[in-house]
N, C-alpha and C. Protein backbone atom coordinates (compact mmCIF):
# COMPACT_ATOMS: atom_id res chain seq x y z
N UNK A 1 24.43 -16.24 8.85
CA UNK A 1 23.86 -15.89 7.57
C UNK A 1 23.01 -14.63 7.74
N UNK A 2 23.18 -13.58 6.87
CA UNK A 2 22.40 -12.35 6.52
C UNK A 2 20.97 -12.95 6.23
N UNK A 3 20.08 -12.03 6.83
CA UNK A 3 19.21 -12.15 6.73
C UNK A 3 18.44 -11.03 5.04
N UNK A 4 17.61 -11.51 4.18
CA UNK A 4 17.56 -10.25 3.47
C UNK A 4 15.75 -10.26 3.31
N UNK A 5 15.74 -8.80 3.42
CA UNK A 5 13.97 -8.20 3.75
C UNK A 5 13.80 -7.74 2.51
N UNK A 6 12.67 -8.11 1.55
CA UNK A 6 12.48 -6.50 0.44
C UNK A 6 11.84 -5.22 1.51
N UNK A 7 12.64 -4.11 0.62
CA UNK A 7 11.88 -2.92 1.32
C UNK A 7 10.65 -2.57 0.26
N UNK A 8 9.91 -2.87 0.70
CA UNK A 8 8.24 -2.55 0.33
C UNK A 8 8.19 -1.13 -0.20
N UNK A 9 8.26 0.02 0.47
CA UNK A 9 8.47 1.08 0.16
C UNK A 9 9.10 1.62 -1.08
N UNK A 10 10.63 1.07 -1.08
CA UNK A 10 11.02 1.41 -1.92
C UNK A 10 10.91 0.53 -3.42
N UNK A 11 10.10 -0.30 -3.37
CA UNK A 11 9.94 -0.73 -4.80
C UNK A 11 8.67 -0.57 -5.08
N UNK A 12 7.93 0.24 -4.47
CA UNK A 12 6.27 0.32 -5.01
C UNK A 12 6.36 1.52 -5.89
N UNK A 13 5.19 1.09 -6.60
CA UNK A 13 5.56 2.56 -7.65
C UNK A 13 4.47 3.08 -6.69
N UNK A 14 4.72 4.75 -7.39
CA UNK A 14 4.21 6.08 -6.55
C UNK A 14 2.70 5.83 -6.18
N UNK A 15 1.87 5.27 -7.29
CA UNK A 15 0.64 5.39 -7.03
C UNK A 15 0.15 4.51 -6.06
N UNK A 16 0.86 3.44 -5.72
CA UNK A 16 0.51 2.53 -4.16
C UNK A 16 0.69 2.92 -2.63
N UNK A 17 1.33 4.24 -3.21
CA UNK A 17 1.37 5.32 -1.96
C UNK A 17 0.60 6.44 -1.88
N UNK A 18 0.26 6.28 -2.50
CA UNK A 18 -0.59 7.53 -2.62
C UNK A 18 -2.12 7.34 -2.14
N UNK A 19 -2.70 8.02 -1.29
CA UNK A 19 -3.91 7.26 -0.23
C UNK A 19 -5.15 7.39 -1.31
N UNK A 20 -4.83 8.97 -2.06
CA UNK A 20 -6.31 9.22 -3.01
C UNK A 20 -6.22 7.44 -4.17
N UNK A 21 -5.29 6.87 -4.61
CA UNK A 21 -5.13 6.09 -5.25
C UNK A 21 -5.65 4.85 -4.69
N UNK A 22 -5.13 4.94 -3.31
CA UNK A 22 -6.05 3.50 -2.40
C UNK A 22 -6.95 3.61 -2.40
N UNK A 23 -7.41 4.69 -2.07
CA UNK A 23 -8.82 4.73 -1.70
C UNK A 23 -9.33 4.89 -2.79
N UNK A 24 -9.37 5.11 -4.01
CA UNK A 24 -9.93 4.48 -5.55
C UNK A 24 -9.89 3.42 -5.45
N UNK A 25 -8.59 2.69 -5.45
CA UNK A 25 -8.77 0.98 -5.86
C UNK A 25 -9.64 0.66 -5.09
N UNK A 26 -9.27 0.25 -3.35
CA UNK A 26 -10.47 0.01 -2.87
C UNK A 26 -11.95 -0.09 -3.11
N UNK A 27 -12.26 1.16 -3.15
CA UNK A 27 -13.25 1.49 -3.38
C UNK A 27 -14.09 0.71 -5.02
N UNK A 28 -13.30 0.64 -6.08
CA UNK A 28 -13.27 -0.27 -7.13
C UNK A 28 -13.23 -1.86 -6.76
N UNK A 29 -12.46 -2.13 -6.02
CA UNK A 29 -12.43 -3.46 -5.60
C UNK A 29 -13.74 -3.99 -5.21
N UNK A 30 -14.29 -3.51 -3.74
CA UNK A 30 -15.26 -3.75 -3.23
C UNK A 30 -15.10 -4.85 -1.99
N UNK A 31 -14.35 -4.88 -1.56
CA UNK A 31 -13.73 -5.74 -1.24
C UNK A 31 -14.56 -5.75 0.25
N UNK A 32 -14.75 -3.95 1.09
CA UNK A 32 -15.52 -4.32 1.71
C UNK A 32 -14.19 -4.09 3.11
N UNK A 33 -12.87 -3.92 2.41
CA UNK A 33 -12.14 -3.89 3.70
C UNK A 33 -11.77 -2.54 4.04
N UNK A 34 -11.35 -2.72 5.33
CA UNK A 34 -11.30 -0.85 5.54
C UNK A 34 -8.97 -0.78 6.27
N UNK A 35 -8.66 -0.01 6.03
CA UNK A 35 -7.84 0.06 6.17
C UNK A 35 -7.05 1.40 7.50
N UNK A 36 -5.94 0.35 8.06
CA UNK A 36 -5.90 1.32 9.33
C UNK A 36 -4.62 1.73 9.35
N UNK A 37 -4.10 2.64 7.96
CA UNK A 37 -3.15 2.98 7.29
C UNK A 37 -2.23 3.71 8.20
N UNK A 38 -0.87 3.64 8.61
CA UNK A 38 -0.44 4.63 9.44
C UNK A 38 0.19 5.44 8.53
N UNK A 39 0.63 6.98 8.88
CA UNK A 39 1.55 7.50 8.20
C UNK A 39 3.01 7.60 8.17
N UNK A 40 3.90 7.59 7.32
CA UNK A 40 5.03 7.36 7.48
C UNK A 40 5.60 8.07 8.32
């Protein structure tokens, strides 16, 4: 049996890639977490 993965990437819309956008939400959130983002 096939195994099936979503690709993350390709179904996020633009602005969940976009780091100035993370680092808004975040920062809105407060959440307090820090992120150890690699680049693609």
């Amino acid at each position: 049996m096939k195994r099936w993965w979503l690709d993350e990437r390709a179904h996020a819309g633009r602005g969940h890639l976009d780091s100035l956008y993370v680092a808004g939400y975040e920062r809105k959130a407060g959440s307090g977490h820090t992120s150890k983002r690699r680049s693609p």
